[in-house]
C-alpha atoms as a PDB file:
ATOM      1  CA  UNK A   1      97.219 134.043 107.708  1.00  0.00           C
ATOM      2  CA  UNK A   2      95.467 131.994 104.865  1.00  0.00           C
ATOM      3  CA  UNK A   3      94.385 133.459 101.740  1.00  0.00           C
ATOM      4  CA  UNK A   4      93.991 132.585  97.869  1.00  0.00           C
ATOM      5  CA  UNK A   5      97.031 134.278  95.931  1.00  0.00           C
ATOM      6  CA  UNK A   6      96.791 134.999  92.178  1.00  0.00           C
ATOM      7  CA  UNK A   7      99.185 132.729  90.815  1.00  0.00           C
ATOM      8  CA  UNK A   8     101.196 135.970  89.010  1.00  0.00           C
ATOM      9  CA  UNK A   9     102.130 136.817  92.631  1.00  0.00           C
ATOM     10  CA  UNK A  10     103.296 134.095  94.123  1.00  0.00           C
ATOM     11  CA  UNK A  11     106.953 134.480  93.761  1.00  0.00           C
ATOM     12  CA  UNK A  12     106.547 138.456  95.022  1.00  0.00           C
ATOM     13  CA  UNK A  13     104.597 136.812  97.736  1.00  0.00           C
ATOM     14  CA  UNK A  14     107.121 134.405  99.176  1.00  0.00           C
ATOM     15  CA  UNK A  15     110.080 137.549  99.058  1.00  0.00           C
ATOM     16  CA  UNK A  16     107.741 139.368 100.592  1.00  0.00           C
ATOM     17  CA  UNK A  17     106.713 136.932 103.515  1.00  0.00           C
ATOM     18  CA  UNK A  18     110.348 135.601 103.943  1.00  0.00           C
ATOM     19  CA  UNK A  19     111.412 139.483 105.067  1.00  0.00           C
ATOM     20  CA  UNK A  20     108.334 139.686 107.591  1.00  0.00           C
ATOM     21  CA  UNK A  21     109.267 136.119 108.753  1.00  0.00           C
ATOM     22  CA  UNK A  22     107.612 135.007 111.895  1.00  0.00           C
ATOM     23  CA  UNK A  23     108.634 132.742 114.678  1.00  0.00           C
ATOM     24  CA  UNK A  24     107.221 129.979 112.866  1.00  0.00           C
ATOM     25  CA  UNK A  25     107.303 129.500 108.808  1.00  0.00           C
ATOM     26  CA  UNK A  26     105.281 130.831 105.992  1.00  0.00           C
ATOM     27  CA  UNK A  27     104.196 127.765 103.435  1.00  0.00           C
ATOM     28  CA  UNK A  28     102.867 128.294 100.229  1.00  0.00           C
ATOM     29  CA  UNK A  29     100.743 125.971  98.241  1.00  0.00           C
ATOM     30  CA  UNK A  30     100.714 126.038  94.676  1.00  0.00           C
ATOM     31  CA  UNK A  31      98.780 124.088  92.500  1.00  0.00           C
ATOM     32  CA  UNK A  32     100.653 123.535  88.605  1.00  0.00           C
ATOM     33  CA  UNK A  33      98.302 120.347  87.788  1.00  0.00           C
ATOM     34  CA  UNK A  34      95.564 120.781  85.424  1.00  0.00           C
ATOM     35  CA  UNK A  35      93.035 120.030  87.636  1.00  0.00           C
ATOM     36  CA  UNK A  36      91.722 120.733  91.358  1.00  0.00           C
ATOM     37  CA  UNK A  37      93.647 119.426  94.363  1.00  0.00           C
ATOM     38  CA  UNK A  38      92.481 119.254  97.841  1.00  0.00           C
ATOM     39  CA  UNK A  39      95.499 119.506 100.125  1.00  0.00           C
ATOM     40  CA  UNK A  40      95.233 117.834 103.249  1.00  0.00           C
ATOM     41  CA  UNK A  41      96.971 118.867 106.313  1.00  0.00           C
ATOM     42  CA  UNK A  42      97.633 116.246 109.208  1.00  0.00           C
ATOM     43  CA  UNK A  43      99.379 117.796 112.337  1.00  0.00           C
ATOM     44  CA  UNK A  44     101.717 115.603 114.399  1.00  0.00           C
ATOM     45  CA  UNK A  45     100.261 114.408 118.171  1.00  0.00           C
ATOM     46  CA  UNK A  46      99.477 117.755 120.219  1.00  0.00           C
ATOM     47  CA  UNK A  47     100.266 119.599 117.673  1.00  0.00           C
ATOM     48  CA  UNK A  48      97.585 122.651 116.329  1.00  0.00           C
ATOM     49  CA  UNK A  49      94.567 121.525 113.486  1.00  0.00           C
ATOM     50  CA  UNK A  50      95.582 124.347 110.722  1.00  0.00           C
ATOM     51  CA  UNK A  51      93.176 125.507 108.010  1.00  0.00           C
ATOM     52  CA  UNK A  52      90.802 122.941 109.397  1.00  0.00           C
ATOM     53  CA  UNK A  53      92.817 120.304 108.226  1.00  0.00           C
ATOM     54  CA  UNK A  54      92.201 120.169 104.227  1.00  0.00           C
ATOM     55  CA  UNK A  55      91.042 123.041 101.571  1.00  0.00           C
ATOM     56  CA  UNK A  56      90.322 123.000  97.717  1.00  0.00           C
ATOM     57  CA  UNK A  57      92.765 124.451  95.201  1.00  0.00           C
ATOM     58  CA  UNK A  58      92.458 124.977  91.623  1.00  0.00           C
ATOM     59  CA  UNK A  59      94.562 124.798  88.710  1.00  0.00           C
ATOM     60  CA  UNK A  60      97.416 127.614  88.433  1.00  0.00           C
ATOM     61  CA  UNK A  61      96.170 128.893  92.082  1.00  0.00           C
ATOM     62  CA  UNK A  62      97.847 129.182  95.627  1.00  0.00           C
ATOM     63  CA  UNK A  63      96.907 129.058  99.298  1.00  0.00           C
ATOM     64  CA  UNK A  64      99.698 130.946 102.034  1.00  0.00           C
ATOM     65  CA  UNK A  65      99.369 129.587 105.376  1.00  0.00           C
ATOM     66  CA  UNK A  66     101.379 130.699 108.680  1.00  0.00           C
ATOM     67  CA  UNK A  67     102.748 127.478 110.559  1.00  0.00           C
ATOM     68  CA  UNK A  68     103.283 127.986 113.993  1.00  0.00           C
ATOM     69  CA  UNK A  69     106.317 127.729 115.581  1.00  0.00           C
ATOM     70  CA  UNK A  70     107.923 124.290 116.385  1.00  0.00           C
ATOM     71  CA  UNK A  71     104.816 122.947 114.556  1.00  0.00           C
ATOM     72  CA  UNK A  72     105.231 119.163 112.912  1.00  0.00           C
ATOM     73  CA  UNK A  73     103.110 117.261 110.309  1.00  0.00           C
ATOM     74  CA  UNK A  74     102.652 116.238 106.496  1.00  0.00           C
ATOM     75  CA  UNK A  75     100.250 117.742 103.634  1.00  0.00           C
ATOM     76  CA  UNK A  76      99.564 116.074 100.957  1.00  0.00           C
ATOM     77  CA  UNK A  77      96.943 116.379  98.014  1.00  0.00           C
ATOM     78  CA  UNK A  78      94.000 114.898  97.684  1.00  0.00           C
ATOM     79  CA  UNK A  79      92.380 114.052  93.897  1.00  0.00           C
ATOM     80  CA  UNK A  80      89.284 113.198  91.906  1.00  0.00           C
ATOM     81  CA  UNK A  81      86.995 114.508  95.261  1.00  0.00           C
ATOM     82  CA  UNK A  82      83.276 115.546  95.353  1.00  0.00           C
ATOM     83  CA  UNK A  83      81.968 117.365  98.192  1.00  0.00           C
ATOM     84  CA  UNK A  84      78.631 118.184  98.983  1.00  0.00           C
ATOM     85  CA  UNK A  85      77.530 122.080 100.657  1.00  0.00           C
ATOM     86  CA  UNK A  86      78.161 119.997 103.926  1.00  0.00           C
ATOM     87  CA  UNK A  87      81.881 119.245 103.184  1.00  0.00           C
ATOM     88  CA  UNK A  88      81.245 115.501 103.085  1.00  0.00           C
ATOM     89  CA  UNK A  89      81.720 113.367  99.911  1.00  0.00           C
ATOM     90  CA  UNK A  90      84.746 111.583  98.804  1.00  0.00           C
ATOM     91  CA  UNK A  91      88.327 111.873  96.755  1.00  0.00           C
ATOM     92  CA  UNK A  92      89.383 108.620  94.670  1.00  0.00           C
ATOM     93  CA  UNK A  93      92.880 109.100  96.506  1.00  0.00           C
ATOM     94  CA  UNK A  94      94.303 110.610  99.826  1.00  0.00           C
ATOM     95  CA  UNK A  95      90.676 110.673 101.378  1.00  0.00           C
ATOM     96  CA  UNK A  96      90.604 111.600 105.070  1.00  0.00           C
ATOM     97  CA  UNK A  97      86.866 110.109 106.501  1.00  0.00           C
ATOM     98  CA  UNK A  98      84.725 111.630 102.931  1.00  0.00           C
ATOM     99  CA  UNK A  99      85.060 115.099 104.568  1.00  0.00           C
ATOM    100  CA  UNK A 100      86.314 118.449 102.878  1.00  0.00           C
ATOM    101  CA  UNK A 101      88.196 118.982 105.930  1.00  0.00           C
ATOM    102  CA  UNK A 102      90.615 116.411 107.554  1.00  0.00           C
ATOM    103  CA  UNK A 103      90.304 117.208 111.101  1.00  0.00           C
ATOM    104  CA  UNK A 104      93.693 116.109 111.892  1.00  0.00           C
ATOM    105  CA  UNK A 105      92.238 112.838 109.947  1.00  0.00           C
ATOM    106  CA  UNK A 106      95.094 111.462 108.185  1.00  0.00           C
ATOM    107  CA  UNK A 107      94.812 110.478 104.153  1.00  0.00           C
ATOM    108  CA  UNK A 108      94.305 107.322 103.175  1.00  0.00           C
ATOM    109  CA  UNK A 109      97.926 105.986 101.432  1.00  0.00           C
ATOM    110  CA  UNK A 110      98.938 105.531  98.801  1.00  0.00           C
ATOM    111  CA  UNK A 111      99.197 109.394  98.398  1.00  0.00           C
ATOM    112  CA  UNK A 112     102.543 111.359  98.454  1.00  0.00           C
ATOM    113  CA  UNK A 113     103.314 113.115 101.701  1.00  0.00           C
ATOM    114  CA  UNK A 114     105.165 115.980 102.403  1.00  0.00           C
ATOM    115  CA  UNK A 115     106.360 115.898 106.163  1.00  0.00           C
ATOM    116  CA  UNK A 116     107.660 119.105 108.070  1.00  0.00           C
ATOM    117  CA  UNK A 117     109.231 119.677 111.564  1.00  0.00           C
ATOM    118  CA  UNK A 118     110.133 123.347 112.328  1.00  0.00           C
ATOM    119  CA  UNK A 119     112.717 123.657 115.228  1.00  0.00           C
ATOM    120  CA  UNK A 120     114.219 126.589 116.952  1.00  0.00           C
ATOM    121  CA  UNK A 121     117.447 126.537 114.863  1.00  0.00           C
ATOM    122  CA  UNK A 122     116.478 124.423 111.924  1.00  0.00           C
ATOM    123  CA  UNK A 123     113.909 122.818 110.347  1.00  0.00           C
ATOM    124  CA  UNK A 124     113.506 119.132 108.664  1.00  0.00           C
ATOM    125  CA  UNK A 125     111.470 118.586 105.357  1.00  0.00           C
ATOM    126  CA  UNK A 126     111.303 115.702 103.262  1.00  0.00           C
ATOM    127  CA  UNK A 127     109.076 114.246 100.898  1.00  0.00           C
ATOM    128  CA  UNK A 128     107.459 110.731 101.254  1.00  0.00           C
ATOM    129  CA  UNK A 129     106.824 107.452  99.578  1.00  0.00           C
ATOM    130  CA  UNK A 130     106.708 105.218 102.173  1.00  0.00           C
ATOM    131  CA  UNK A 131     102.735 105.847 101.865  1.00  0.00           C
ATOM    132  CA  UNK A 132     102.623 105.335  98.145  1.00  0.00           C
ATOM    133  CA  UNK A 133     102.424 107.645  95.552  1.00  0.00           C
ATOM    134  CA  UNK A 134      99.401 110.150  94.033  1.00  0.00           C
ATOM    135  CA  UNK A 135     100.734 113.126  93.058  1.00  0.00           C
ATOM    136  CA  UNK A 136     104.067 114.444  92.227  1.00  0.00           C
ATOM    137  CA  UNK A 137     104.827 117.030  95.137  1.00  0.00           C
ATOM    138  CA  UNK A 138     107.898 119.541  95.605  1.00  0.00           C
ATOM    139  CA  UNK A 139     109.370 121.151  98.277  1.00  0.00           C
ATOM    140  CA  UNK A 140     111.230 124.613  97.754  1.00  0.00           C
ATOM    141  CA  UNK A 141     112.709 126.942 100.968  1.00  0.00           C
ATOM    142  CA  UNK A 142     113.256 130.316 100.653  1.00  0.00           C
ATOM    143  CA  UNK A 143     115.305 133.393 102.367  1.00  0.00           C
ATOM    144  CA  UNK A 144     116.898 130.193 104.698  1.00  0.00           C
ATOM    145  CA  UNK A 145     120.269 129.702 105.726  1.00  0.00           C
ATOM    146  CA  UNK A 146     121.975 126.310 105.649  1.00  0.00           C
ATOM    147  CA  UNK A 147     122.042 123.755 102.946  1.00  0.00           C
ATOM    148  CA  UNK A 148     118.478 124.400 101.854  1.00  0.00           C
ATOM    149  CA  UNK A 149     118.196 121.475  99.600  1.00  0.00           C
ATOM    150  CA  UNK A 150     115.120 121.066  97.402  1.00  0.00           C
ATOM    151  CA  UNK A 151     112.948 117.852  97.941  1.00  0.00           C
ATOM    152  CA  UNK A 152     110.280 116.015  95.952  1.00  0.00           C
ATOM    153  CA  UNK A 153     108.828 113.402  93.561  1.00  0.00           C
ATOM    154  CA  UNK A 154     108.122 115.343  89.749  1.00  0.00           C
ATOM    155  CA  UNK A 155     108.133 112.087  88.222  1.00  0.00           C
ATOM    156  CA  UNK A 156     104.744 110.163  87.289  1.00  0.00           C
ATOM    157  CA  UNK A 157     104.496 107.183  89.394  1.00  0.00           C
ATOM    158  CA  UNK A 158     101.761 106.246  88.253  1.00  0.00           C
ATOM    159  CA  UNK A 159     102.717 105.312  84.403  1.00  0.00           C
ATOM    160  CA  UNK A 160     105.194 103.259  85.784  1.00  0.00           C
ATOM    161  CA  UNK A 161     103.742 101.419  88.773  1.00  0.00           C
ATOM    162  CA  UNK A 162     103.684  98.192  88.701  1.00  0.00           C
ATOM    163  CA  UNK A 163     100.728  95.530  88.220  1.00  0.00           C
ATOM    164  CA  UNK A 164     100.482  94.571  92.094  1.00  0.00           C
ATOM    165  CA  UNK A 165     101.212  98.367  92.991  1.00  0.00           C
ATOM    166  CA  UNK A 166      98.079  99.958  91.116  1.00  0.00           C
ATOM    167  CA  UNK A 167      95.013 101.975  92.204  1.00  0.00           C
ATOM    168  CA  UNK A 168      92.751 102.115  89.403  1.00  0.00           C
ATOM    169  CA  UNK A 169      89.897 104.483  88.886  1.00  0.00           C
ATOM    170  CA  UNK A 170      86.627 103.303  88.887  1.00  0.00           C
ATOM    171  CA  UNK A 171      86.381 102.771  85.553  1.00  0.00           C
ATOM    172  CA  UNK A 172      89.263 100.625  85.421  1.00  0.00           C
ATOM    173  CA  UNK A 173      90.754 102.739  82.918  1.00  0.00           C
ATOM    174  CA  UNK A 174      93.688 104.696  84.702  1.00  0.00           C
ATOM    175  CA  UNK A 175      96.048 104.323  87.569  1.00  0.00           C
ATOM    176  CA  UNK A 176      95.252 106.868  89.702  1.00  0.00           C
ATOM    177  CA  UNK A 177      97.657 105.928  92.646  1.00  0.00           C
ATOM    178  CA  UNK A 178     100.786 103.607  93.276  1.00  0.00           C
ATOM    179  CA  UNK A 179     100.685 101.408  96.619  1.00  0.00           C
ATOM    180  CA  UNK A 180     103.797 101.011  98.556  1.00  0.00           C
ATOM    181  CA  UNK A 181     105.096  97.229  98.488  1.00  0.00           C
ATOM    182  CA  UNK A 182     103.903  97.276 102.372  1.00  0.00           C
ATOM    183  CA  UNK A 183     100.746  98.648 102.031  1.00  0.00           C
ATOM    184  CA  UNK A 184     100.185  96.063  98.752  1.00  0.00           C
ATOM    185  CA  UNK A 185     101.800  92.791 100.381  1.00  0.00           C
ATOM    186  CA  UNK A 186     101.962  93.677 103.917  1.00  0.00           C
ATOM    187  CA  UNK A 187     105.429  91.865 104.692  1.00  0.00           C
ATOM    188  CA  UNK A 188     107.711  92.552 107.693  1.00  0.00           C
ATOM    189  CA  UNK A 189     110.200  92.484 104.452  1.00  0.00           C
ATOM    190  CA  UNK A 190     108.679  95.928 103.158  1.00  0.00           C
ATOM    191  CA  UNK A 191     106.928  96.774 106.290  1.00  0.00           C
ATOM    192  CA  UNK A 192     110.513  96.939 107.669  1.00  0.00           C
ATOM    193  CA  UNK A 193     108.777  95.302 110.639  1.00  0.00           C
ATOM    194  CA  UNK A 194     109.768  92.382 112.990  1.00  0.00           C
ATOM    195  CA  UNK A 195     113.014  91.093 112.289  1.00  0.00           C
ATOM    196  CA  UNK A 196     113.614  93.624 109.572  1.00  0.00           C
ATOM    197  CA  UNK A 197     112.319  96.219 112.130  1.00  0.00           C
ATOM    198  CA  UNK A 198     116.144  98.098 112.058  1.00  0.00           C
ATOM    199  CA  UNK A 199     118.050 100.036 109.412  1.00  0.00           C
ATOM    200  CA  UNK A 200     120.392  96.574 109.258  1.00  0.00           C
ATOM    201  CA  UNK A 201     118.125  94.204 108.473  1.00  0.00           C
ATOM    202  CA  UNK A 202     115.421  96.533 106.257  1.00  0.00           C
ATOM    203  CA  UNK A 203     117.022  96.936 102.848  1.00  0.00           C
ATOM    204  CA  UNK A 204     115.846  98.355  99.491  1.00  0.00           C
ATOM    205  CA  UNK A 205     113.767  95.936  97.131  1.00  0.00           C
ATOM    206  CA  UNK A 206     112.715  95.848  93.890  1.00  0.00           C
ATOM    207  CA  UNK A 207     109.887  97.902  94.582  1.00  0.00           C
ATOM    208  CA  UNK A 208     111.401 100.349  96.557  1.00  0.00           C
ATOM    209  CA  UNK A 209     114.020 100.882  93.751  1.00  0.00           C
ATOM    210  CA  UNK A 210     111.306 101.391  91.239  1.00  0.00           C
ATOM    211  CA  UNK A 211     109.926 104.401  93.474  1.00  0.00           C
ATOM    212  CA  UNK A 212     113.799 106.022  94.279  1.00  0.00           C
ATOM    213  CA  UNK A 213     114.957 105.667  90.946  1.00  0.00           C
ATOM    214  CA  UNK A 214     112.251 107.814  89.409  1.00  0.00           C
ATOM    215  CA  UNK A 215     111.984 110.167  93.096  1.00  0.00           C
ATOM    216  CA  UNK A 216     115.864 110.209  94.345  1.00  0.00           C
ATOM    217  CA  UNK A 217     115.082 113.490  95.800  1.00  0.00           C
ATOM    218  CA  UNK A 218     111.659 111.018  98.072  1.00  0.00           C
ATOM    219  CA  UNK A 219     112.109 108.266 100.602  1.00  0.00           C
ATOM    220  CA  UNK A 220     111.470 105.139  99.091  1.00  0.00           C
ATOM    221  CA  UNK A 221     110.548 103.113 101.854  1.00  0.00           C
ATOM    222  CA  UNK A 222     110.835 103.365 106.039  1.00  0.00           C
ATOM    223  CA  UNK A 223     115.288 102.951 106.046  1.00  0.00           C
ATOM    224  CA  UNK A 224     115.660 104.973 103.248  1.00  0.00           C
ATOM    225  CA  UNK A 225     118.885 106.821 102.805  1.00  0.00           C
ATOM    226  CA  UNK A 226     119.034 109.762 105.859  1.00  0.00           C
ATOM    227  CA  UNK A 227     120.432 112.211 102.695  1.00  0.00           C
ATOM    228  CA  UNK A 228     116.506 112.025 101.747  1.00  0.00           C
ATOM    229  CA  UNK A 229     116.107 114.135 104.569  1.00  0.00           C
ATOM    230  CA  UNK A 230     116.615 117.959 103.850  1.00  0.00           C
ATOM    231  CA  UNK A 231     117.414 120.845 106.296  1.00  0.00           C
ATOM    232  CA  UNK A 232     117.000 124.320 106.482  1.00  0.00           C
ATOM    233  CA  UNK A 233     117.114 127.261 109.004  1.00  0.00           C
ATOM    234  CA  UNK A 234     114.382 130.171 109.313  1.00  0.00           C
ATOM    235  CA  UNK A 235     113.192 129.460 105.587  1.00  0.00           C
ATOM    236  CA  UNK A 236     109.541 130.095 104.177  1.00  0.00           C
ATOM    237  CA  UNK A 237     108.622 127.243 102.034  1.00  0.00           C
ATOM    238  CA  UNK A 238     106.748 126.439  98.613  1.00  0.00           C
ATOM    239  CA  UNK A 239     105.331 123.301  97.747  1.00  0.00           C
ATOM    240  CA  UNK A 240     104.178 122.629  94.876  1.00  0.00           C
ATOM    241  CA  UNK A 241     101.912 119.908  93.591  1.00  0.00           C
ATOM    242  CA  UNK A 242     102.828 118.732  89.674  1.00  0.00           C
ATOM    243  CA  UNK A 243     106.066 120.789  89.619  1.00  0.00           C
ATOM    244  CA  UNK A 244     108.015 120.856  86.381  1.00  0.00           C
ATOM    245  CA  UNK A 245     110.708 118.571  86.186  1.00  0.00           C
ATOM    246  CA  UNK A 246     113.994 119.961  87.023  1.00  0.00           C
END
């Protein structure tokens, strides 16, 4: 099931949908920015290609899609793209090969990632840094059982980023994304790689800190805290792209 959902409807929607629950999970995508996003949806290895892997969405609009059960991957949303009648064309972040539709193409970081595995008696959801940062993203279950926690980044990243972390728009004018320190510097020491390839010897930096003092609710970087991690069982989920702060 995958259909544009006037945005007045979307909280009748997900009661509805979270009575008729299927094996898998219902996800709805709703867009609060004031501009388009272009979610992108990567599934894990053998896992199924949904909604051809990446869709547009405008402002104050939403997108239901049925995940399949025990499916596993990460959405996240792509900005600033132009796309010709072919599909191809670019997006200033979270690109996935210039095409409309990912493929099971991942995006290119930094963008914010939210990551999903559905299991038979509960599922895991958390929302990501460790790629960098885009766009603030939240993560809401509903109709689960469990602890149910919500999980995201509302916070702007991006007016706080700092000099060796920024993506800038052509321009030069705005930050448009935030790196991770790996992805920036490309150290074992924030890769958490090599002899800091283990919870032990990987620790928080000054970088990371930046990112999980402004997202506590996101992993930071690779070791972050396991409590970033959030459960639920036999929820439908909404995820949100600039959600309110709460």
């Amino acid at each position: 099931m995958a259909s544009i959902l006037r945005p007045l409807f979307v909280f009748l929607f997900v009661f509805h949908i979270s009575v008729l629950k299927a094996s898998g999970a219902s996800i709805i995508f709703y867009n609060k920015c004031p501009h388009p996003v272009w979610p992108g949806i990567q599934p894990s290895s053998g896992k199924p290609v949904l909604a051809r892997g990446g869709f547009k969405l405008p402002p104050n609009k939403a997108y239901s899609l049925q995940l399949p059960a025990l499916w596993s991957g990460r959405f996240w949303g792509r900005h600033g793209c132009a796309f010709d009648g072919s599909g191809r064309g670019r997006c200033a972040t979270g690109d996935c090969g210039g095409s409309l539709f990912c493929n099971g193409i991942g995006g290119t970081p930094p963008a914010t990632l939210a990551e999903f595995t559905l299991g038979n008696e509960q599922d895991f959801y958390d929302v990501s840094l460790v790629d960098g940062y885009n766009l603030p993203i939240s993560i809401t279950p509903f109709k689960g059982s469990g602890k149910c926690s919500y999980a995201g980044c509302v916070s702007d990243l991006n007016m706080m980023c700092p000099v060796g972390l920024q993506v800038r728009s052509r321009d030069k004018k705005r930050v448009v994304a935030c790196k991770s320190a790996c992805s920036a510097f490309n150290s074992p020491r924030y890769c958490c790689t090599g002899t800091y390839g283990s919870p032990q010897a990987c620790k928080p930096t000054a970088y990371s800190r930046i990112f999980k003092t402004a997202c506590p609710k996101a992993y930071s970087y690779a070791y972050d805290d396991p409590t970033s991690i959030a459960t639920c069982t036999r929820a439908n989920y909404l995820l949100t792209f600039c959600p309110r702060r709460r």
